[in-house]
Each structure stands twice: as C-alpha cells, then as structure tokens.
Protein backbone atom coordinates (compact mmCIF):
# COMPACT_ATOMS: atom_id res chain seq x y z
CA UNK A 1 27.84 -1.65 26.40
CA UNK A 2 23.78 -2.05 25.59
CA UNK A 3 22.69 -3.21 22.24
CA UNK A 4 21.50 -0.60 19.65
CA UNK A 5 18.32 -1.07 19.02
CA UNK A 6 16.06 0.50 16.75
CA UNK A 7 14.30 3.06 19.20
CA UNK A 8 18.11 4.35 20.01
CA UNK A 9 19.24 5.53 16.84
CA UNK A 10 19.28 9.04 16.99
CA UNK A 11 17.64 11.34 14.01
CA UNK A 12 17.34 14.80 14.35
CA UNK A 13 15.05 16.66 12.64
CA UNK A 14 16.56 19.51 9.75
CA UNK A 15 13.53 20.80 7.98
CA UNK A 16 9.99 20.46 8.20
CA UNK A 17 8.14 19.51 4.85
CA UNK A 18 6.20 22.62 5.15
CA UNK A 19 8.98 24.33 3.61
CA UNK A 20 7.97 22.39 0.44
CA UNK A 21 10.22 22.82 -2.62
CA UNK A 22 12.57 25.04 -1.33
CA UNK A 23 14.28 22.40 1.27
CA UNK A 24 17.07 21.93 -1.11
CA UNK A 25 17.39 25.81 -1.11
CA UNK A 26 17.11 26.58 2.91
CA UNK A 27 19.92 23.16 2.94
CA UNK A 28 22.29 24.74 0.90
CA UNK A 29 21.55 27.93 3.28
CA UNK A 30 21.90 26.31 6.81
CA UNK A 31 25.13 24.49 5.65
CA UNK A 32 27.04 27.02 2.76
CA UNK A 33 30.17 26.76 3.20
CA UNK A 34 30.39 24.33 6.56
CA UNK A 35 32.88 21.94 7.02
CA UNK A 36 30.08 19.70 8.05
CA UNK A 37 29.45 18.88 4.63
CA UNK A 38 31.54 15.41 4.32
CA UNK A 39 31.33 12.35 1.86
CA UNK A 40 30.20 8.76 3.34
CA UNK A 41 33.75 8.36 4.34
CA UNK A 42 33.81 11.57 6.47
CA UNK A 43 36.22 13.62 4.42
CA UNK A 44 35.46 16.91 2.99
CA UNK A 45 34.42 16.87 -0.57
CA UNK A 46 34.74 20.25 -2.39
CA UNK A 47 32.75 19.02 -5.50
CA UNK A 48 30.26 18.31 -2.51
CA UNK A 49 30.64 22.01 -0.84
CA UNK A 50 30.06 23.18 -4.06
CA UNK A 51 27.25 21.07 -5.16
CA UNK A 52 25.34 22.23 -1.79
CA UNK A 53 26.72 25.93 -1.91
CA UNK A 54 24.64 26.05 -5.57
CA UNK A 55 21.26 24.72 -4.29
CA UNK A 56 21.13 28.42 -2.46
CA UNK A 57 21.02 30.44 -6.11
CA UNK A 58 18.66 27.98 -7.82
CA UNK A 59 15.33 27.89 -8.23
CA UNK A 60 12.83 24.84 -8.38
CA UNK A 61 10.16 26.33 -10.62
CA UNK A 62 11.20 27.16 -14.94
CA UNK A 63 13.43 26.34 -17.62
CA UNK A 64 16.26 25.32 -15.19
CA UNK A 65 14.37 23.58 -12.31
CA UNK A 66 15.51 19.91 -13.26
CA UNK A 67 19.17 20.95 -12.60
CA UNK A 68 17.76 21.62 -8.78
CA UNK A 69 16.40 18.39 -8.35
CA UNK A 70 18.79 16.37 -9.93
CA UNK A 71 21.90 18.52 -7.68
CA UNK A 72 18.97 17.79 -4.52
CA UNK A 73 19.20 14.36 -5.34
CA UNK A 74 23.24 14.10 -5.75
CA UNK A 75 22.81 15.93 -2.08
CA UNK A 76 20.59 12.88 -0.64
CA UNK A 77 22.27 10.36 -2.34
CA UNK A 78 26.18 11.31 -1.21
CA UNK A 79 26.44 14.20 1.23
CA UNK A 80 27.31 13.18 4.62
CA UNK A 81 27.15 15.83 7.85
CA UNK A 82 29.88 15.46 10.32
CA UNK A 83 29.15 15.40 14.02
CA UNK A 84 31.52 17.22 16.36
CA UNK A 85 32.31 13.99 17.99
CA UNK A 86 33.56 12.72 14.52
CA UNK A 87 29.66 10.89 13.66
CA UNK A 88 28.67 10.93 10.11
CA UNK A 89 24.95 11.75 9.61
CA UNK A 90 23.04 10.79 6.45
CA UNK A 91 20.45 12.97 5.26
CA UNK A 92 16.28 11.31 4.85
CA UNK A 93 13.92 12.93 3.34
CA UNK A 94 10.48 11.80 3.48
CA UNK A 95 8.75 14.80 3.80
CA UNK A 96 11.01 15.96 6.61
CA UNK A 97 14.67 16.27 6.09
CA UNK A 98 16.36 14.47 8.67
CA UNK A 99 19.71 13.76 10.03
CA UNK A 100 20.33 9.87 10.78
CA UNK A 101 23.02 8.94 12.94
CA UNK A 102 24.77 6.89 10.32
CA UNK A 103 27.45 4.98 13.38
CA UNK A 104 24.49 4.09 15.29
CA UNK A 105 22.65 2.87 11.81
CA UNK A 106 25.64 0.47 11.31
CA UNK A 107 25.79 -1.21 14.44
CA UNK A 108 22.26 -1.96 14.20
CA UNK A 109 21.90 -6.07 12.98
CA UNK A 110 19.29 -7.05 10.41
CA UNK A 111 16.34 -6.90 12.61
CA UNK A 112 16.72 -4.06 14.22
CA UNK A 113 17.28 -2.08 10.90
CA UNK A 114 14.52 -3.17 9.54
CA UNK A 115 12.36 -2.54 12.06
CA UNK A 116 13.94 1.21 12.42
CA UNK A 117 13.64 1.65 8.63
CA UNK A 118 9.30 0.36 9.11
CA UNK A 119 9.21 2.69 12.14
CA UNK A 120 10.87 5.52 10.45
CA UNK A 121 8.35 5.74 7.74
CA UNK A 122 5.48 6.03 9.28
C-alpha cells in the first residue's frame, strides 16, 4: 500500500464561489433530504438533516440573515457527507465549497497535512 501524500487526497469540488451568498442555500438544495448528510462519526443526524433542509427557505440578506450564517456555519463546522463506499467527506469553504476526503485526510502524518492544508489554500 503507497503512502498518502498530500497531492493524493481527493477533494471534489461542490460549488463555485460565484454563487456568492447563496452557497448555503443551493447546499441545502443539492443535499435536502439525502442520507448523505452524516455527523463526523458517519451516522445520520436528524438535527443535522434538518439544520441543512432549512438553509433552502432562508435568505442571507434582512432582519433574519444572521440565523443563515450562523445555521451555514453549524453546516461547516459538523456536517459530514457520506461516500457510497462508506468515506466521510468534510465540507471547505474558501471561496469554493469543497468536499475533502476526510479517511484520506487522517492517514496523512504531520507533514504531509500541512503541506496539503498550504497547498489547499492557495
């Protein structure tokens, strides 16, 4: 088996940042009521279903905006998408939303994970 290395973690791409603001909204859209939608320890969540099934009826501008960006963080901080091989992906978003191969993130060492996390942000 060949070391994981940095250039071998796979990310796939979700979103494109020119869908500004309303990548929470188009999230909760692609994945309503999926059974992709896991926590970090690949079970289904329904406080998590729920909290991405809401990001579709909100809106980020007015009164009630900070509720959408507070729920969009809860989403990047804990949501987890499941692979159909059983892989947890953690959601980025730097811009892009992206899907990181969270198995292949862990069984990077030290070095390698920090040089993925310098070559990611660029």
């Amino acid at each position: 088996m060949s070391k994981m290395t940095a250039e071998t973690v796979r990310v796939e791409l979700l979103l494109t940042d020119a869908r500004g603001v309303y990548i929470p909204r188009d999230f909760g859209k692609m994945f309503e009521g999926d059974s992709k939608i896991v926590n970090s320890k690949g079970e289904a969540d329904k406080k998590l279903t729920e909290l991405v099934n809401g990001l579709v009826d909100q809106e980020p501008y007015g009164d009630d905006s900070e509720g959408y960006w507070e729920d969009w963080t809860q989403v990047l901080d804990h949501v987890y998408l499941k692979g159909e091989n059983g892989d947890l992906w953690s959601l980025h978003q730097d811009g892009d939303l992206r899907a990181i191969n969270q198995n292949d993130l862990d069984k990077l060492d030290d070095d390698e994970s920090e040089k993925f996390w310098e070559m990611f942000s660029c």
